[in-house]
C-alpha atoms as a PDB file:
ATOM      1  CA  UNK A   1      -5.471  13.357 -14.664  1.00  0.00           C
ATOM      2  CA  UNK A   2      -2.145  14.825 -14.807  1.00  0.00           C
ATOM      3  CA  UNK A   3      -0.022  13.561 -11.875  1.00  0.00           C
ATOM      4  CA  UNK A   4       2.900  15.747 -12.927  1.00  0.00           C
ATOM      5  CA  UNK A   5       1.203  18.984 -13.030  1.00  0.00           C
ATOM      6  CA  UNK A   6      -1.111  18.164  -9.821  1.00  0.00           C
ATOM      7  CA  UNK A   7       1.964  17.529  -7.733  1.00  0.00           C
ATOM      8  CA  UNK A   8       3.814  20.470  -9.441  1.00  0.00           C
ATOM      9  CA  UNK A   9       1.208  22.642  -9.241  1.00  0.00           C
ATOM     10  CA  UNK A  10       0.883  21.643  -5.408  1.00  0.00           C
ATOM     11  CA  UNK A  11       4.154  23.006  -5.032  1.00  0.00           C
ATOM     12  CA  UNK A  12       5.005  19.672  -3.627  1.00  0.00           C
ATOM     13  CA  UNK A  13       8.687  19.262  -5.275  1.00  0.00           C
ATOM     14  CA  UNK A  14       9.814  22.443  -3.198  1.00  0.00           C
ATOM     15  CA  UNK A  15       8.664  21.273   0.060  1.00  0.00           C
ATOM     16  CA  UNK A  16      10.858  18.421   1.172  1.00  0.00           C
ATOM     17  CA  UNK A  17      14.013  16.287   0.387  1.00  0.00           C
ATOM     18  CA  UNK A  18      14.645  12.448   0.899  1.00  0.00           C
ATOM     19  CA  UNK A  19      13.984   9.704  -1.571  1.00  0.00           C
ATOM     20  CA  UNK A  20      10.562  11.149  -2.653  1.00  0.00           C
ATOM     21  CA  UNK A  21      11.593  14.777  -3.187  1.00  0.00           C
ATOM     22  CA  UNK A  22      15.061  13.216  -4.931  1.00  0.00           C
ATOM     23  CA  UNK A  23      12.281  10.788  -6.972  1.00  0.00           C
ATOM     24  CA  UNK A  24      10.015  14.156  -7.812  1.00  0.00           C
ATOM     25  CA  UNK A  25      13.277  15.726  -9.374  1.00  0.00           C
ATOM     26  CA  UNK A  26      14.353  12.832 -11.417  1.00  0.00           C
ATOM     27  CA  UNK A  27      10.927  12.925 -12.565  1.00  0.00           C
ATOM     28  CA  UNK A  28      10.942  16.419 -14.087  1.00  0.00           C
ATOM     29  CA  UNK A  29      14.396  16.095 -14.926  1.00  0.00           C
ATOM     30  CA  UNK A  30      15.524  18.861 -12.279  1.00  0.00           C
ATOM     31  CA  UNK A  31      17.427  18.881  -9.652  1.00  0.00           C
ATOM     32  CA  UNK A  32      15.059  19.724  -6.756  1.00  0.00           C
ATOM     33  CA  UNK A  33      18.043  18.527  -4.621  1.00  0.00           C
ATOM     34  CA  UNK A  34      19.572  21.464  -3.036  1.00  0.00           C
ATOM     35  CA  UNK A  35      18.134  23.854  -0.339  1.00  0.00           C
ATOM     36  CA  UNK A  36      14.788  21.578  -0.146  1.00  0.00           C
ATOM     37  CA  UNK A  37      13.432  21.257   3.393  1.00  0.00           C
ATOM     38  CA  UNK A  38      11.350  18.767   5.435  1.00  0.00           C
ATOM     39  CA  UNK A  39       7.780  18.723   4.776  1.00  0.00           C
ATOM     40  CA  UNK A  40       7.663  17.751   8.280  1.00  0.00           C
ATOM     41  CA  UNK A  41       9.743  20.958   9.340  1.00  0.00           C
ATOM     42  CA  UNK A  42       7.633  22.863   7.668  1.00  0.00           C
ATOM     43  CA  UNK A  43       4.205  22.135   9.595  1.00  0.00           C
ATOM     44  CA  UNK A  44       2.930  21.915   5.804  1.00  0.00           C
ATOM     45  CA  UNK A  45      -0.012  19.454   5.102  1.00  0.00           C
ATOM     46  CA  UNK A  46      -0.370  18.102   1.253  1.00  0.00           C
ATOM     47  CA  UNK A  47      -3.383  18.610  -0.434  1.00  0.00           C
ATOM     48  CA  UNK A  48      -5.295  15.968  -2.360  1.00  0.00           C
ATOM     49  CA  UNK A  49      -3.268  16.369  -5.659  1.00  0.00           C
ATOM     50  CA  UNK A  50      -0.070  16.518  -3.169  1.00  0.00           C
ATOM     51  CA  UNK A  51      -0.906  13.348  -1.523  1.00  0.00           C
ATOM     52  CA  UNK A  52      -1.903  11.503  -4.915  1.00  0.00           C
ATOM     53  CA  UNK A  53       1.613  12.411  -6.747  1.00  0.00           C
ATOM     54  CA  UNK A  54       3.323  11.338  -3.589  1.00  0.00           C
ATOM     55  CA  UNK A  55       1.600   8.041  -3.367  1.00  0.00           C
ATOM     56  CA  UNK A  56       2.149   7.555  -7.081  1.00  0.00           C
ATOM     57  CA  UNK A  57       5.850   8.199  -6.966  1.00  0.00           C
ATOM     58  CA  UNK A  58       6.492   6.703  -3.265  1.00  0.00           C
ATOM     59  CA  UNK A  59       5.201   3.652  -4.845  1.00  0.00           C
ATOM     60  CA  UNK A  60       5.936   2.739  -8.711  1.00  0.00           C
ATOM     61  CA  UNK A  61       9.989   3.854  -6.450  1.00  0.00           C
ATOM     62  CA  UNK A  62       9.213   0.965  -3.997  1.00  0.00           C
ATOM     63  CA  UNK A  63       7.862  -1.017  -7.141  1.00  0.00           C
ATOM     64  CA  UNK A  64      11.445  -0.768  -9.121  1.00  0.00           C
ATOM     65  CA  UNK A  65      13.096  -1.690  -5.762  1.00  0.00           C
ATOM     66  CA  UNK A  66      10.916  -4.940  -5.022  1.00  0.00           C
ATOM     67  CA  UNK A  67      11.896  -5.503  -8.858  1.00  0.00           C
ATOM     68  CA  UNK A  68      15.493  -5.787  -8.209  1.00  0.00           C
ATOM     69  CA  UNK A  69      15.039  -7.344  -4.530  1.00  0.00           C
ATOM     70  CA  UNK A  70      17.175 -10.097  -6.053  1.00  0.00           C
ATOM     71  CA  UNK A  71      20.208  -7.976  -7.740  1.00  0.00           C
ATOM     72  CA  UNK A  72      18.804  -7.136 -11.375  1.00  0.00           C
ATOM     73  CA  UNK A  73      16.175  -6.775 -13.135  1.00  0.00           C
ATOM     74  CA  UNK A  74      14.963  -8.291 -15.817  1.00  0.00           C
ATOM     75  CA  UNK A  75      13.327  -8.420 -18.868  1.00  0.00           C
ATOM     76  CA  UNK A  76      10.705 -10.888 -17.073  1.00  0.00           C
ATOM     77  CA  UNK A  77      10.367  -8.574 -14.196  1.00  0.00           C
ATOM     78  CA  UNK A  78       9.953  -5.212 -16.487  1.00  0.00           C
ATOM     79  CA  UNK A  79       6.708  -7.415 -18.461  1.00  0.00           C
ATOM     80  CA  UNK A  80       5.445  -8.478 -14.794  1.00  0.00           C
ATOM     81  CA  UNK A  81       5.329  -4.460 -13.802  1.00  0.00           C
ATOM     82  CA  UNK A  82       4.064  -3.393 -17.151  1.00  0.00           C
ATOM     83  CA  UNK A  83       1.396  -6.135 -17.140  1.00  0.00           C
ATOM     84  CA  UNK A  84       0.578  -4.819 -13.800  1.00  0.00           C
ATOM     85  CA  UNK A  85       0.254  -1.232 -14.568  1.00  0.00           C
ATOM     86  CA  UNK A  86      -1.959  -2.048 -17.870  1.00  0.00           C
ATOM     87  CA  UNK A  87      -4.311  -4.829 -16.387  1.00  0.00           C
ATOM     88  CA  UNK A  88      -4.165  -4.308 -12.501  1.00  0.00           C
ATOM     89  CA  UNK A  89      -3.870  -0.465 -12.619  1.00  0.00           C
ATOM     90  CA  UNK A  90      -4.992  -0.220 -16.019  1.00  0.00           C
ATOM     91  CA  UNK A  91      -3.729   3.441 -16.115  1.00  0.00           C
ATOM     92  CA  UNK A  92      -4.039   5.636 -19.633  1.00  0.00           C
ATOM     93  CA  UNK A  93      -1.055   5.502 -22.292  1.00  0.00           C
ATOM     94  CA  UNK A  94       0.101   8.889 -20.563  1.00  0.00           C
ATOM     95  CA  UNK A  95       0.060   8.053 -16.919  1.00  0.00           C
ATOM     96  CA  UNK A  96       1.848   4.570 -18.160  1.00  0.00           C
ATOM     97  CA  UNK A  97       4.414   6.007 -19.776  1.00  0.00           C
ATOM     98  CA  UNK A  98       4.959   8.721 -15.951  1.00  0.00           C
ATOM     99  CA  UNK A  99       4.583   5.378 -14.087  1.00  0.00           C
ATOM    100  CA  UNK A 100       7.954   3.978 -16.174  1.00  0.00           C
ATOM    101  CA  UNK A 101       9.764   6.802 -16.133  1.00  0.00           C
ATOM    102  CA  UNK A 102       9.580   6.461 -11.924  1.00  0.00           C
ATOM    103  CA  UNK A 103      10.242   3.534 -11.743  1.00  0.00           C
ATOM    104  CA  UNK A 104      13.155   3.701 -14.056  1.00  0.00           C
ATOM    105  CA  UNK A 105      14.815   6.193 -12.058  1.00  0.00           C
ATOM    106  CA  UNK A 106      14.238   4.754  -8.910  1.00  0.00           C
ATOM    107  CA  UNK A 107      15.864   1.047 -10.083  1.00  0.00           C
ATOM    108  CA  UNK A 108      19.301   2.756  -9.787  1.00  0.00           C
ATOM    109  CA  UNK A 109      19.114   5.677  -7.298  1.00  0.00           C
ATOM    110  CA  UNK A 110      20.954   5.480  -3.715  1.00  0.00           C
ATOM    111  CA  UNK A 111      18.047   4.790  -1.677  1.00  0.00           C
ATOM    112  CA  UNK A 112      16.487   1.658  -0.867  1.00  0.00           C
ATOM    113  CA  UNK A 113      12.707   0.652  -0.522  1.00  0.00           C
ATOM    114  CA  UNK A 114      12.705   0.820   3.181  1.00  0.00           C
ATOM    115  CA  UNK A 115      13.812   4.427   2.745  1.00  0.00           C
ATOM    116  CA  UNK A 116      10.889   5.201   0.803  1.00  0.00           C
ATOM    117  CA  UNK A 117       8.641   3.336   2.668  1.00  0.00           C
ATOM    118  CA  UNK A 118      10.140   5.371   5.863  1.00  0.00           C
ATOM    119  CA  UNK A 119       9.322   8.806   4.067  1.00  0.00           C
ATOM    120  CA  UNK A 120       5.893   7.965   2.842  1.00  0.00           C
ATOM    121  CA  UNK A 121       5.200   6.791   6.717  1.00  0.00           C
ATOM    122  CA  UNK A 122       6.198  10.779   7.824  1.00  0.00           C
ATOM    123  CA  UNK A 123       4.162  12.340   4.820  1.00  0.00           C
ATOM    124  CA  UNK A 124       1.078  10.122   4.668  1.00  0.00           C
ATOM    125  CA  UNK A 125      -0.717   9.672   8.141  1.00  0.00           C
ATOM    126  CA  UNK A 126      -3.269   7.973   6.713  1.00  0.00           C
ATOM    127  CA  UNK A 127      -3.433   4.526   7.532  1.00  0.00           C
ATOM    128  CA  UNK A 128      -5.421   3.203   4.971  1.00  0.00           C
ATOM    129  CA  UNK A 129      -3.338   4.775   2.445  1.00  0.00           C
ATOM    130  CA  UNK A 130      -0.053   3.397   3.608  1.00  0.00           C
ATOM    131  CA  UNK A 131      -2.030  -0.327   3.502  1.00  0.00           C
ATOM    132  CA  UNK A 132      -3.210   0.643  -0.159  1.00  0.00           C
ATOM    133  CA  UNK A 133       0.869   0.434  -0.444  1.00  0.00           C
ATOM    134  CA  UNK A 134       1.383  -2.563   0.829  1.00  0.00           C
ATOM    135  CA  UNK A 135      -1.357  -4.343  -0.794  1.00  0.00           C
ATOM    136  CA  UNK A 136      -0.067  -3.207  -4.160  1.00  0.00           C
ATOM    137  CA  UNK A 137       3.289  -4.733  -3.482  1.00  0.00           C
ATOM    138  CA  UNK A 138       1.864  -7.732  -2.743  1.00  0.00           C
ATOM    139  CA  UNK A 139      -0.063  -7.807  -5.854  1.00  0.00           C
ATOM    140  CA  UNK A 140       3.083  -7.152  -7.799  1.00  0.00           C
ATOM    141  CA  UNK A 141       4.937  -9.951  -5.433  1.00  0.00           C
ATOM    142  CA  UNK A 142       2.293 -12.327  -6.125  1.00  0.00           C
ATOM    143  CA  UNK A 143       1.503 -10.823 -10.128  1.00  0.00           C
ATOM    144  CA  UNK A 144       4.103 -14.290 -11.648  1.00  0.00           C
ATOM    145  CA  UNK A 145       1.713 -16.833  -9.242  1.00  0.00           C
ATOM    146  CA  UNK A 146       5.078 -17.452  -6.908  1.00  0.00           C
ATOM    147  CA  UNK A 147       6.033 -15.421  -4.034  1.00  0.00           C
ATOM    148  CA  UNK A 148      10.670 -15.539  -3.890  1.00  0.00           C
ATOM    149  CA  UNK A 149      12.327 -15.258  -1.265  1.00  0.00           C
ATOM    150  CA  UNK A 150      13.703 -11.891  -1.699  1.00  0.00           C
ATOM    151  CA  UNK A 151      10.396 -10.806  -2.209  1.00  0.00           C
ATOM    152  CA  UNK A 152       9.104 -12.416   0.577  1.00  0.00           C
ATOM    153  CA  UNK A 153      11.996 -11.047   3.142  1.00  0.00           C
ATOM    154  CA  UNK A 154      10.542  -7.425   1.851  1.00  0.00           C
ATOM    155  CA  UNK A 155       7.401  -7.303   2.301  1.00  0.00           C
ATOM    156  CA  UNK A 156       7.702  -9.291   5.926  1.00  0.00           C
ATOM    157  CA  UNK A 157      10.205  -6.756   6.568  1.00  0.00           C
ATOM    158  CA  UNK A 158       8.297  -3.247   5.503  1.00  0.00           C
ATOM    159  CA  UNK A 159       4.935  -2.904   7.086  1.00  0.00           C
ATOM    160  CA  UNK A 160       7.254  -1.616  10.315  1.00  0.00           C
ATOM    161  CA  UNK A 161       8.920   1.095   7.957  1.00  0.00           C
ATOM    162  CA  UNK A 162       5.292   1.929   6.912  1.00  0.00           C
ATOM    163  CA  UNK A 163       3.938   1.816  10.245  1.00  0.00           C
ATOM    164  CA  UNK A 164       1.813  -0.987  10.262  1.00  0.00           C
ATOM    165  CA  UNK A 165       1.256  -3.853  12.303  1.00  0.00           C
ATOM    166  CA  UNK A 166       4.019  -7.249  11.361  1.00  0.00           C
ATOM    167  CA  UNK A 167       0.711  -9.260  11.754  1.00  0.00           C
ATOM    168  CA  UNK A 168      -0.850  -7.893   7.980  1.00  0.00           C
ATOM    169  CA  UNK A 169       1.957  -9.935   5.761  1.00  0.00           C
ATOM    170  CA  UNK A 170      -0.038 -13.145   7.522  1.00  0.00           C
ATOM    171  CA  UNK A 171      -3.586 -11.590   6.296  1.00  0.00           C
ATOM    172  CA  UNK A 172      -2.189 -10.761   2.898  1.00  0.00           C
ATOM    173  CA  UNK A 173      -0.701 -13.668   2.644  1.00  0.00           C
ATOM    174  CA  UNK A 174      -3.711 -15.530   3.116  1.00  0.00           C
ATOM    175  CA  UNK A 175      -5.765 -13.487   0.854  1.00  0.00           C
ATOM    176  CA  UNK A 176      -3.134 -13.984  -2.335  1.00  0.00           C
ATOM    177  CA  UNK A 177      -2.690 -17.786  -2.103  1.00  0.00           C
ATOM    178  CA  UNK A 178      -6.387 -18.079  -1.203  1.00  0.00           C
ATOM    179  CA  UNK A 179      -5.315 -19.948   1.991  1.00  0.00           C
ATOM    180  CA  UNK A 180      -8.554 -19.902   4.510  1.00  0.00           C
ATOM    181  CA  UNK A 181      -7.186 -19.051   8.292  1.00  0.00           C
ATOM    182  CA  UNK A 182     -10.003 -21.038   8.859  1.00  0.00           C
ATOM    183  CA  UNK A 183     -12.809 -20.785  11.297  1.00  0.00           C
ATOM    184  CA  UNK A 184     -10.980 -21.739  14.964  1.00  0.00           C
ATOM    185  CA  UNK A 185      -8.566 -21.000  17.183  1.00  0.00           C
ATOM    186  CA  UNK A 186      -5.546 -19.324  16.176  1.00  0.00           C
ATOM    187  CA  UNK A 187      -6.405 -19.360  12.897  1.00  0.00           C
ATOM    188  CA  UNK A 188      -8.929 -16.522  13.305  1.00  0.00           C
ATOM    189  CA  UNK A 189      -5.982 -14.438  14.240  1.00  0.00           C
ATOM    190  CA  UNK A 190      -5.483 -13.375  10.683  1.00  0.00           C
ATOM    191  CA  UNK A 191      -9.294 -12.024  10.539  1.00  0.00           C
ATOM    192  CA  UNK A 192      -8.583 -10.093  13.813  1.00  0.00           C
ATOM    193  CA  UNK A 193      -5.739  -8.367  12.567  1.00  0.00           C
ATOM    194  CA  UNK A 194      -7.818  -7.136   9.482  1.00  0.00           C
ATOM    195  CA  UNK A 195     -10.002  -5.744  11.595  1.00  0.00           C
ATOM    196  CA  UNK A 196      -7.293  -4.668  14.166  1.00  0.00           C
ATOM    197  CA  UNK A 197      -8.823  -5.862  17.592  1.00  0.00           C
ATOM    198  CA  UNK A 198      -7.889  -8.506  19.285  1.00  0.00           C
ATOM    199  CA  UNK A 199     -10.024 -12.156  19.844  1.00  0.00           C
ATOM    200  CA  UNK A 200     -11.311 -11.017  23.090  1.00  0.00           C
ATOM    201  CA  UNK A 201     -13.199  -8.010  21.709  1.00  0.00           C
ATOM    202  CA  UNK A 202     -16.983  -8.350  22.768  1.00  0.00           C
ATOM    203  CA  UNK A 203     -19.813  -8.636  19.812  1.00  0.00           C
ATOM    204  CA  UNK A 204     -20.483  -4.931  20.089  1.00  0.00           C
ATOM    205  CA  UNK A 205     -16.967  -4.031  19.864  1.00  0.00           C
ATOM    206  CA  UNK A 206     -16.251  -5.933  16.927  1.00  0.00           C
ATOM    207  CA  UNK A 207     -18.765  -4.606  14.805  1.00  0.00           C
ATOM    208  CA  UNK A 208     -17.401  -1.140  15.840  1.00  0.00           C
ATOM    209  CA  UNK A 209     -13.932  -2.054  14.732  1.00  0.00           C
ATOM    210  CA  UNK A 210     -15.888  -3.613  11.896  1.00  0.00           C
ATOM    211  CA  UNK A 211     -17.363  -0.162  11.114  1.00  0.00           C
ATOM    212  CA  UNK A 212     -13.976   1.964  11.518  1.00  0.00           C
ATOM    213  CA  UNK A 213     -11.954   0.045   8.881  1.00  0.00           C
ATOM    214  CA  UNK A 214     -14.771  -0.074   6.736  1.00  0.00           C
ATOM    215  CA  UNK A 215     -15.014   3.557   7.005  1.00  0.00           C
ATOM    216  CA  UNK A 216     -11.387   3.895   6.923  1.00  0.00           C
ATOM    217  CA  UNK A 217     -11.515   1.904   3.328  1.00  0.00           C
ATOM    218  CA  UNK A 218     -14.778   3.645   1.382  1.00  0.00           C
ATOM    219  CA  UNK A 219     -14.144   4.695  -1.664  1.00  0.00           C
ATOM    220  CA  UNK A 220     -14.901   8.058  -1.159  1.00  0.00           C
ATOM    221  CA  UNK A 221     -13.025   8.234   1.544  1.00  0.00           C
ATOM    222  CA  UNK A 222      -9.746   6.826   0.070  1.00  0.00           C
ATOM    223  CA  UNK A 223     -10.276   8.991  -2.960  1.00  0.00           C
ATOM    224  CA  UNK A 224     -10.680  12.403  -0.922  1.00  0.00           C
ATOM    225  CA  UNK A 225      -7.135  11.016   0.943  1.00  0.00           C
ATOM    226  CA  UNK A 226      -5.194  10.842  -2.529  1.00  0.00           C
ATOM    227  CA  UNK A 227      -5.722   7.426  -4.153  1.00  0.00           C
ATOM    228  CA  UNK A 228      -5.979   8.056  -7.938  1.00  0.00           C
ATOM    229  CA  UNK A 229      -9.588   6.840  -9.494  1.00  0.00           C
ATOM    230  CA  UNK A 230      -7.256   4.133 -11.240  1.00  0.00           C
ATOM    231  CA  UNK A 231      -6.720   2.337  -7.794  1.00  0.00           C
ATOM    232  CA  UNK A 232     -10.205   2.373  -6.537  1.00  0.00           C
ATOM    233  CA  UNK A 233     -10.405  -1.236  -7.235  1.00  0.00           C
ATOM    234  CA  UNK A 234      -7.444  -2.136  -4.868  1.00  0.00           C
ATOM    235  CA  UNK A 235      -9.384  -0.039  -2.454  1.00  0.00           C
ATOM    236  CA  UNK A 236     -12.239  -1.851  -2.992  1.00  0.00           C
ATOM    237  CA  UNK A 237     -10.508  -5.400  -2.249  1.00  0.00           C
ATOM    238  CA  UNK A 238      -9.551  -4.146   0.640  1.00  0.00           C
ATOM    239  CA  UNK A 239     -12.850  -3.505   1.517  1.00  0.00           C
ATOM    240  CA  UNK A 240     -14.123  -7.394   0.844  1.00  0.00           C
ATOM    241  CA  UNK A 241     -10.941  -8.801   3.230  1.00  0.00           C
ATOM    242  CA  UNK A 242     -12.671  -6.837   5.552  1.00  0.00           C
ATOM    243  CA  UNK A 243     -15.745  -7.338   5.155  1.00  0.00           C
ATOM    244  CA  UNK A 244     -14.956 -11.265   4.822  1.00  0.00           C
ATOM    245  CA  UNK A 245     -12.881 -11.104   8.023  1.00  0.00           C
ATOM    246  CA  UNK A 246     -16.043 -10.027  10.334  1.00  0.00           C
ATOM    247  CA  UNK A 247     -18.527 -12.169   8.779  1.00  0.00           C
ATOM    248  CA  UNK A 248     -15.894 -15.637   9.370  1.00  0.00           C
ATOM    249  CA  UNK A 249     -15.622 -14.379  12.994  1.00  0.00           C
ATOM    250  CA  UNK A 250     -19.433 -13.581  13.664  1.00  0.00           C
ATOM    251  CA  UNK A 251     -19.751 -17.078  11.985  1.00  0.00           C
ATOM    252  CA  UNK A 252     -17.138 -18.766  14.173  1.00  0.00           C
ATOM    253  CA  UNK A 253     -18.890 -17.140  17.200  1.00  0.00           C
ATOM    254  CA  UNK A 254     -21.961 -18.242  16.682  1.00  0.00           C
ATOM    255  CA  UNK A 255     -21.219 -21.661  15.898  1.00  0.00           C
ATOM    256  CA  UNK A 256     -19.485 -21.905  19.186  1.00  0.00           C
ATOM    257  CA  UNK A 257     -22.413 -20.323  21.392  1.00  0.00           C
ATOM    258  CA  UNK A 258     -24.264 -22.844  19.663  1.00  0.00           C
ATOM    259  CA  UNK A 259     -21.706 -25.694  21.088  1.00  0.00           C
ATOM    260  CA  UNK A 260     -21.595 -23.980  24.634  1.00  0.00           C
ATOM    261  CA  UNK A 261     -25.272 -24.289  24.657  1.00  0.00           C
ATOM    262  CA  UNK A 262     -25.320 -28.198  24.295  1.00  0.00           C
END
């Protein structure tokens, strides 16, 4: 996979401006810049190699900006996002050394991560896609085994510039300090915002919401929507929360029909 020449040869680079088209021409070492319009504008729709080389550069950008979500960053930071991109990602010696080169430029530029995260919003309507995102900056939040508090004031603060619902930082959160929302209560809510319904959803209902993000989180799916092969795996953790949120609330159900019943 060549993310450079997929997003080049998607024509990509010449179709819009903002942080990701100023990204895309730091990357090629360009200046894509001037006289670039809105992809938006343009009633254009990306392709698959389009949407994958925007998704890689939307987020290794947001990456080098969660980096220096406390002023700098360092040398500790740099091994954290190179550990992740060999062990989490575990991407080729090539891609690596594209994935660095992003993120480099992005560290200084003039935008910050909430523009990015705006952008990718506008270009990718896929849901699923922009919560692939936001899962990975979790993981890379979470990658040192401490979440700070610059960190943390990001990633409460983006899922509204990536269009998502303020209630998935309390699901994700869960999921990377293994905290269990438990089985009552409130503390279902977390497992009802996985699945996007609410706690008065009927049986039937909830396995249909079940079904939809399940569907919207396949493999296949995600793949055909842009994720590169080397973040299947994210996709497919995704898949478990999900699957783990409906089976704690059919659980939790039927262990209070069973107390109704006495």
């Amino acid at each position: 996979m060549s993310w450079l020449g997929a997003g080049i040869g998607a024509g990509i680079g010449m179709m819009f401006g903002g942080p990701i088209g100023a990204a895309l021409g730091a990357w090629v070492g360009s200046s894509f810049g001037s006289g670039l319009k809105k992809l938006s504008e343009a009633g254009i729709t990306l392709n698959r190699d389009g949407a994958q080389t925007v998704f890689i550069v939307a987020l290794f950008s947001m990456l080098a900006k969660m980096a220096k979500a406390d002023g700098q960053v360092s040398k500790a930071e740099i091994q954290l996002v190179d550990d992740f991109i060999n062990n989490n990602l575990r991407l080729n010696a090539e891609d690596r050394q594209q994935a660095i080169k992003i993120f480099q430029n992005a560290k200084d530029d003039q935008f910050s991560i909430y523009d990015y995260a705006n952008q990718y919003r506008q270009l990718i309507r896929n849901q699923a896609m922009r919560e692939m995102v936001y899962r990975l900056l979790f993981a890379v939040a979470f990658a040192d085994g401490e979440l700070h508090p610059a960190e943390e004031q990001i990633l409460r603060r983006i899922p509204e510039a990536l269009g998502l619902h303020d209630s998935i930082f309390t699901a994700m959160f869960n999921e990377f300090t293994h905290r269990s929302p438990g089985a009552r209560g409130d503390a279902l809510q977390a497992h009802y915002d996985v699945l996007g319904c609410s706690a008065e959803v009927s049986d039937k209902d909830l396995k249909l919401a079940y079904r939809r993000k399940a569907a919207e989180f396949h493999p296949d799916k995600i793949a055909a929507k842009g994720l590169p092969d080397e973040f299947m795996r994210h996709a497919e953790d995704q898949m478990k929360s999900i699957t783990v949120a409906y089976d704690t609330i059919v659980a939790a159900r039927k262990r209070q029909a069973a107390v109704d019943q006495v």
